[in-house]
N, C-alpha and C. Protein backbone atom coordinates (compact mmCIF):
# COMPACT_ATOMS: atom_id res chain seq x y z
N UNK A 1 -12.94 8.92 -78.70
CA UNK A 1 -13.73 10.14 -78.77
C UNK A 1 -15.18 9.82 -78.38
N UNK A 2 -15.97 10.95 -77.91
CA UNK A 2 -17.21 10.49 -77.03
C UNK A 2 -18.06 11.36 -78.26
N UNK A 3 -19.18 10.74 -78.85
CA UNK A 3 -19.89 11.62 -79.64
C UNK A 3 -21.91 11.14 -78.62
N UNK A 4 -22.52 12.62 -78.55
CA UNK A 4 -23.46 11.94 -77.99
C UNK A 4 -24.70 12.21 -79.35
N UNK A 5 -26.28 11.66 -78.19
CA UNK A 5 -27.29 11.11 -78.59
C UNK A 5 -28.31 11.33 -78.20
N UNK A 6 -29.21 12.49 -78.33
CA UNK A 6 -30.39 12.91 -77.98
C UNK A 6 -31.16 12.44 -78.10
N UNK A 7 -32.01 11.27 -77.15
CA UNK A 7 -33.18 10.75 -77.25
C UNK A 7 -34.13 10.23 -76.45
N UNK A 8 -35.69 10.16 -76.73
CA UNK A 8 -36.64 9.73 -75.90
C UNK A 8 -36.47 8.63 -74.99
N UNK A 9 -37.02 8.74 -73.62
CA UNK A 9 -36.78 7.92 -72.90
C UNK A 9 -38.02 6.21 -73.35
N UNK A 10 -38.71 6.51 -74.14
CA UNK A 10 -39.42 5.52 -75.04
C UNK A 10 -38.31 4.93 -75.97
N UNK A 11 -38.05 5.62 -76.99
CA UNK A 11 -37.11 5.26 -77.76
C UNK A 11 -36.07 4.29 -77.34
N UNK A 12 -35.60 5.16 -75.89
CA UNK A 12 -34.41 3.99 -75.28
C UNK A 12 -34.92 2.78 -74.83
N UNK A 13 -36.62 2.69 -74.46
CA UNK A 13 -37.31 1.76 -73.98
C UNK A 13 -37.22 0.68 -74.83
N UNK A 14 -37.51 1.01 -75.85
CA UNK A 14 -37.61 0.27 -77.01
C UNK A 14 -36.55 -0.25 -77.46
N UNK A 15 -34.96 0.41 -77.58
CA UNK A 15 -33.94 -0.02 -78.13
C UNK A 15 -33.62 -0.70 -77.21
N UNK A 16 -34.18 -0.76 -75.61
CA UNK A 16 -33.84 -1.81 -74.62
C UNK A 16 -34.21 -3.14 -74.88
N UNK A 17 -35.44 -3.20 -75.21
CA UNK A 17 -36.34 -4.20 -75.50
C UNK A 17 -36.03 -4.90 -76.91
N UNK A 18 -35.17 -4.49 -77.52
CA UNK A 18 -34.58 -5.12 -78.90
C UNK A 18 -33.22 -5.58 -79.04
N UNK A 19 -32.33 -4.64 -77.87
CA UNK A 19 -30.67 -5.08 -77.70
C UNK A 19 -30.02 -4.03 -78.59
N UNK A 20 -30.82 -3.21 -79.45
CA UNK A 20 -30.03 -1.98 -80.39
C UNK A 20 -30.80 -1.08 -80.11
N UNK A 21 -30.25 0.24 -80.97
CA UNK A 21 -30.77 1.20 -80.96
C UNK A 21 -30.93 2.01 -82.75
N UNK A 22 -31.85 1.25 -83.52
CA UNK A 22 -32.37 1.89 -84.26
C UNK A 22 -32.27 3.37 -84.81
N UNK A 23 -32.86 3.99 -84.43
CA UNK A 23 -33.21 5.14 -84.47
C UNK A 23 -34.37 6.04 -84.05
N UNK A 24 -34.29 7.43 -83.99
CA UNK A 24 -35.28 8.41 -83.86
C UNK A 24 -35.83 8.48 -85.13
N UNK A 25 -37.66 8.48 -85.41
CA UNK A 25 -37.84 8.86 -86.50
C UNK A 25 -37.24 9.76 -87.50
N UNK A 26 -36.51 10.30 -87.22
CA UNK A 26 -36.07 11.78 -88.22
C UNK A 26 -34.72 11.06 -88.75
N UNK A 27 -34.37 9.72 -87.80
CA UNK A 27 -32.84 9.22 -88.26
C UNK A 27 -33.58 8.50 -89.43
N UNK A 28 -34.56 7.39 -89.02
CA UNK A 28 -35.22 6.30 -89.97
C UNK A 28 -35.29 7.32 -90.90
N UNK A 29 -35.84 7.93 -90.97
CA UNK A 29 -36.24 9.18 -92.35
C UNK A 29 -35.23 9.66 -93.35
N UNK A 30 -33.92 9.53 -92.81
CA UNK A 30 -32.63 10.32 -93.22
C UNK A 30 -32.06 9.26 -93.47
N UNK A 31 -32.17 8.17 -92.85
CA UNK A 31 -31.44 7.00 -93.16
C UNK A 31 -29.89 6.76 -92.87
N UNK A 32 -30.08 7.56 -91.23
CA UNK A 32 -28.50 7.49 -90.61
C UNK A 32 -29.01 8.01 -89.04
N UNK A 33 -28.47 7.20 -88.49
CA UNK A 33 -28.55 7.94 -86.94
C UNK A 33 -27.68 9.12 -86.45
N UNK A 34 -28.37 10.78 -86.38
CA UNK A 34 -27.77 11.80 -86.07
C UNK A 34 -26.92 11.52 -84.58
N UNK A 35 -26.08 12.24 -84.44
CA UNK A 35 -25.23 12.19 -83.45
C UNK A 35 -24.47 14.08 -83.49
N UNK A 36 -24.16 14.23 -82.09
CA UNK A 36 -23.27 15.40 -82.04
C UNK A 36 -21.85 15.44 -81.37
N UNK A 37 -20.91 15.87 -81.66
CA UNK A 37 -20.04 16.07 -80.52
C UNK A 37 -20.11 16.94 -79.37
N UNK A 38 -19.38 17.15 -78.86
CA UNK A 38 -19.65 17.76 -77.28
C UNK A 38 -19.99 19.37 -77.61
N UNK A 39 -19.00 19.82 -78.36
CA UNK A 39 -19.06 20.93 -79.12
C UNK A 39 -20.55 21.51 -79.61
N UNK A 40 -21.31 20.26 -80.08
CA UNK A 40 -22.37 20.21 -80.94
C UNK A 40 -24.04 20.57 -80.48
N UNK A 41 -23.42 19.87 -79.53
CA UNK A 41 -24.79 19.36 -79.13
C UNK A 41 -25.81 19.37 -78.17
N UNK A 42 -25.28 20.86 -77.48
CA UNK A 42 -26.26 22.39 -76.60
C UNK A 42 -26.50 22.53 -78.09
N UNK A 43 -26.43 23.18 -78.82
CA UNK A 43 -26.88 23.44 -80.41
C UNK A 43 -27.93 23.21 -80.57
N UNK A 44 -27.83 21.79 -80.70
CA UNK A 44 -28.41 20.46 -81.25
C UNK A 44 -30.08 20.40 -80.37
N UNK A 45 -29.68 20.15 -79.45
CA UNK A 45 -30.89 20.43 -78.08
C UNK A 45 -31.64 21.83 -78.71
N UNK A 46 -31.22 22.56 -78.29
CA UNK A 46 -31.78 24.03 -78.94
C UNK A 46 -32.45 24.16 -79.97
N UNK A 47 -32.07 23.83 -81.35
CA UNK A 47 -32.82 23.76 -81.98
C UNK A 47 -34.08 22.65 -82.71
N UNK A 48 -33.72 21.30 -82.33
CA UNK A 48 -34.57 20.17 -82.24
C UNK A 48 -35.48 19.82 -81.40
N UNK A 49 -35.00 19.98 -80.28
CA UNK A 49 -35.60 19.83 -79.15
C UNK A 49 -36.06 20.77 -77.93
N UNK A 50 -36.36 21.89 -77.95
CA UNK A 50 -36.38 22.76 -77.32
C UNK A 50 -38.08 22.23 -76.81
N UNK A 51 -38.42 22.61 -75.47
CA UNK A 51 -39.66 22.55 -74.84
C UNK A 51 -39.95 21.20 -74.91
N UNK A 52 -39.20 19.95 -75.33
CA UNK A 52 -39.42 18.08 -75.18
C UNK A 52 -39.13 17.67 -73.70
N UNK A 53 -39.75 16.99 -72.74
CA UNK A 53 -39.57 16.93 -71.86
C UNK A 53 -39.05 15.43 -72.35
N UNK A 54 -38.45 14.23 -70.84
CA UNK A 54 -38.38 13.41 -70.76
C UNK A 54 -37.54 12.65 -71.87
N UNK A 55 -36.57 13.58 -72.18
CA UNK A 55 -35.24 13.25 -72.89
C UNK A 55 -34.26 12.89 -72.14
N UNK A 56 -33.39 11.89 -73.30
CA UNK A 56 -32.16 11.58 -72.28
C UNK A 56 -30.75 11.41 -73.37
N UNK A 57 -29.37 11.96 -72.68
CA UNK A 57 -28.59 12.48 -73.22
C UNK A 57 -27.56 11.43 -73.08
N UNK A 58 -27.26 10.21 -74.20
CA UNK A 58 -26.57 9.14 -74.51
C UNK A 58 -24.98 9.56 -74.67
N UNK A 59 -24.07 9.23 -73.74
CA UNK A 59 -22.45 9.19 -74.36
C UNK A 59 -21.91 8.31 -74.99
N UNK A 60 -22.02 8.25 -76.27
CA UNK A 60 -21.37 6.78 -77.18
C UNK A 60 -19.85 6.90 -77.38
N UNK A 61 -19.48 6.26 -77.01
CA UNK A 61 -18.11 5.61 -77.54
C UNK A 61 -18.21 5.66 -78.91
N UNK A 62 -17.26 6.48 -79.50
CA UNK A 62 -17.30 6.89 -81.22
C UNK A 62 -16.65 5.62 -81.59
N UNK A 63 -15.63 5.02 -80.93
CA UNK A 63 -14.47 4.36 -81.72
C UNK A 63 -15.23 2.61 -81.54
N UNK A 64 -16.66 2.88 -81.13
CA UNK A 64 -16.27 1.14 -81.21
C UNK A 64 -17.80 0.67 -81.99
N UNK A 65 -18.08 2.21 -82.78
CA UNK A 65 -19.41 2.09 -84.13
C UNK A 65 -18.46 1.83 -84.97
N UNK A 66 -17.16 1.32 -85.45
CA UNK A 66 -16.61 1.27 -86.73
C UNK A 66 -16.97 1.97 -87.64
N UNK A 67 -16.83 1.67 -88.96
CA UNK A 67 -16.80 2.24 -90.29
C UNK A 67 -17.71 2.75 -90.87
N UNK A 68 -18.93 2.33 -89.78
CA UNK A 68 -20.23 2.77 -90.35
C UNK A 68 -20.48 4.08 -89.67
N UNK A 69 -19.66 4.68 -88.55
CA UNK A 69 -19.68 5.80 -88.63
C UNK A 69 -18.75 7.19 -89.54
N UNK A 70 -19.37 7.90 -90.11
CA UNK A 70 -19.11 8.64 -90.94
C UNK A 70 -19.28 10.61 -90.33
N UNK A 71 -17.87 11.32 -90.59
CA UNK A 71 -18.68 13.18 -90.42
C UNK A 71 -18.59 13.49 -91.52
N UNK A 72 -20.08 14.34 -91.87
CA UNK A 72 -20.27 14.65 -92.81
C UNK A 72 -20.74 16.32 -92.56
N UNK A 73 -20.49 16.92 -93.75
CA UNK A 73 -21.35 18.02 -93.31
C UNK A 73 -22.50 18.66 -93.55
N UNK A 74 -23.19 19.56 -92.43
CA UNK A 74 -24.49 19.50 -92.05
C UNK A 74 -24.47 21.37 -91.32
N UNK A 75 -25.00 21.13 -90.61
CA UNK A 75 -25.72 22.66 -90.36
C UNK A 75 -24.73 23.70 -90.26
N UNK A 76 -24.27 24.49 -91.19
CA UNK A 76 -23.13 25.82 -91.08
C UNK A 76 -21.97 25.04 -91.52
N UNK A 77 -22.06 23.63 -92.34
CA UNK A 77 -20.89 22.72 -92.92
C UNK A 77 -19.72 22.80 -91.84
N UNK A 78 -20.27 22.49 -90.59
CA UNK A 78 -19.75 21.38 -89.34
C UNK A 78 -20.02 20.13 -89.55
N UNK A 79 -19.35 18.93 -89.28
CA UNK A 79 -18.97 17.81 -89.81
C UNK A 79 -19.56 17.05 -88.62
N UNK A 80 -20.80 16.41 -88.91
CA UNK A 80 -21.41 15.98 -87.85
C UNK A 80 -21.53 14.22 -88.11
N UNK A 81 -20.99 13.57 -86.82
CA UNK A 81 -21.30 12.52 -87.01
C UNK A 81 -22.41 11.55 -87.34
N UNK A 82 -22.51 10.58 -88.15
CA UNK A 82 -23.88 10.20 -88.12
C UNK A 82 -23.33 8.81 -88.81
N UNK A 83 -23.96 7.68 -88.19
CA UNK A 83 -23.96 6.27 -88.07
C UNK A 83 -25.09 5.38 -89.23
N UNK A 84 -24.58 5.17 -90.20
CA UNK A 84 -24.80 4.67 -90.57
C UNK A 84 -25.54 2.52 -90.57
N UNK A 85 -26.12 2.63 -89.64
CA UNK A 85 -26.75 0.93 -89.38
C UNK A 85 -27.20 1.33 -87.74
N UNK A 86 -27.41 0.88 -87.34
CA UNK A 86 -27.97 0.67 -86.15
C UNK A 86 -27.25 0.94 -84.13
N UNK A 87 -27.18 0.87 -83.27
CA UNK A 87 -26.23 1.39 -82.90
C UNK A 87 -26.29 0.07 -81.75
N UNK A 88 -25.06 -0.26 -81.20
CA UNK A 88 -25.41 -1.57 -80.33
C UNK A 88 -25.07 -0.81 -78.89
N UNK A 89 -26.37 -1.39 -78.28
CA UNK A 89 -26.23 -0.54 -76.22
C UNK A 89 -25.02 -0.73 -75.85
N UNK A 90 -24.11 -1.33 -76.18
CA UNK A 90 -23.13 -1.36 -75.01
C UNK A 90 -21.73 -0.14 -75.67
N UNK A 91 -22.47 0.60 -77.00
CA UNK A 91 -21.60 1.61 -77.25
C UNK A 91 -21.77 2.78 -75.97
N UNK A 92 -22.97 2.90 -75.75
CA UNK A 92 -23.23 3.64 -74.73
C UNK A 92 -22.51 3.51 -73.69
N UNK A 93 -21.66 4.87 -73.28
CA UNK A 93 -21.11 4.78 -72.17
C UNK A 93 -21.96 5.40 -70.91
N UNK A 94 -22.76 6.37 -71.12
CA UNK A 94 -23.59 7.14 -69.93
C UNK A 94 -24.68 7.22 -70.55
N UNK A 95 -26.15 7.38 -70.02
CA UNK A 95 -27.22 7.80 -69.95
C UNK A 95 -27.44 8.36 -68.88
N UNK A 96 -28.16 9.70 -69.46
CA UNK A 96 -28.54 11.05 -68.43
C UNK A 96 -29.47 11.28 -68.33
N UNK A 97 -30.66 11.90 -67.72
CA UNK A 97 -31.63 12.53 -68.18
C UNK A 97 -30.93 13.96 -68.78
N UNK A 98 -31.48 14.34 -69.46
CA UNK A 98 -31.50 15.77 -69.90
C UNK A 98 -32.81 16.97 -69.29
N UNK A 99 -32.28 17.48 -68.44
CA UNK A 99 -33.09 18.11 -67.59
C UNK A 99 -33.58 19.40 -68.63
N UNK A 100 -34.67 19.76 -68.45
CA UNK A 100 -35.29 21.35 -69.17
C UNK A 100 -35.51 22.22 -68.04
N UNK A 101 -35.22 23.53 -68.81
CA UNK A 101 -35.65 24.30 -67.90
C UNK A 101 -36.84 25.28 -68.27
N UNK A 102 -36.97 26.27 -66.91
CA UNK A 102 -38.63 27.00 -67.22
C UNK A 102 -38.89 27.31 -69.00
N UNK A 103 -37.79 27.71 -69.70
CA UNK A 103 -38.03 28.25 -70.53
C UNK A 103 -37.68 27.55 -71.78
N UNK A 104 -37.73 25.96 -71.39
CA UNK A 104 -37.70 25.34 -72.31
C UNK A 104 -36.73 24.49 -73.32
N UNK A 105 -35.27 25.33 -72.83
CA UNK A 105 -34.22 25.19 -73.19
C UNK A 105 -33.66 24.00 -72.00
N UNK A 106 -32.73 23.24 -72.44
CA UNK A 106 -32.06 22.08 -71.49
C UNK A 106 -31.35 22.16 -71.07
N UNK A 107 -30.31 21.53 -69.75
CA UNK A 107 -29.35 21.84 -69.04
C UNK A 107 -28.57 21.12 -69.08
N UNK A 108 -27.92 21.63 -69.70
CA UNK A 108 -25.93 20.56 -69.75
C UNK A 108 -24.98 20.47 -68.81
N UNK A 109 -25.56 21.40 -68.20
CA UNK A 109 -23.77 22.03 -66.46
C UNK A 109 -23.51 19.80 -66.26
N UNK A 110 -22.63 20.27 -66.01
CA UNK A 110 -22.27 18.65 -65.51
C UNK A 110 -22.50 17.35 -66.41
N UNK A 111 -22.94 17.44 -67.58
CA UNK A 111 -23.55 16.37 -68.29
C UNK A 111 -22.45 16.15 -69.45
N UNK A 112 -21.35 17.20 -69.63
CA UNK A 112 -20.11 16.88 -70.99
C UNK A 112 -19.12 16.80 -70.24
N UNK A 113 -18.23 16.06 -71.21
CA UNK A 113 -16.72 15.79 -70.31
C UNK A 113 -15.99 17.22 -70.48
């Protein structure tokens, strides 16, 4: 199963420069790295991120975070994945940019399986 990963193209800079991927402040804060499914995560964009430029839209391989990934539920008690420890780059199967448009909102056409 493919669960993705909304995040700064800094952020990824950084999780480059370390060999993991940590987290987005709001994960460090929560103390789990948010994640969406495909289903999820136009949503997800929309309401977090709306008007962020220079985002980029991560496809992780669900099945090879083990046990430390957990769904729990979360906004309208949809069962959203979220990773518990750190996340290692080579879960990543794609990195995208996540394109915005005039009005702020982001563009998915072509970017989910």
């Amino acid at each position: 199963m493919k669960i993705f990963k909304i995040l700064s193209t800094l952020q990824w800079a950084e999780a480059q420069k370390i060999g993991r991927f940590l987290g987005a402040p709001v994960d460090i804060a929560d103390g789990f790295i948010h994640f969406s499914t495909a289903e999820q995560v136009e949503e997800t964009a929309h309401k977090h991120f709306r008007g962020q430029d220079g985002l980029l839209l991560a496809t992780v391989n669900a099945a090879s975070l083990g046990e430390a990934l957990r769904y729990e539920p979360s906004r309208g008690g949809q069962l959203f994945p979220h990773l518990y420890g750190s996340m290692p780059l080579d879960a990543v199967e794609s990195l995208q940019p996540l394109p915005m448009q005039a009005d702020g909102y982001h563009r998915f056409a072509g970017l989910l399986p």
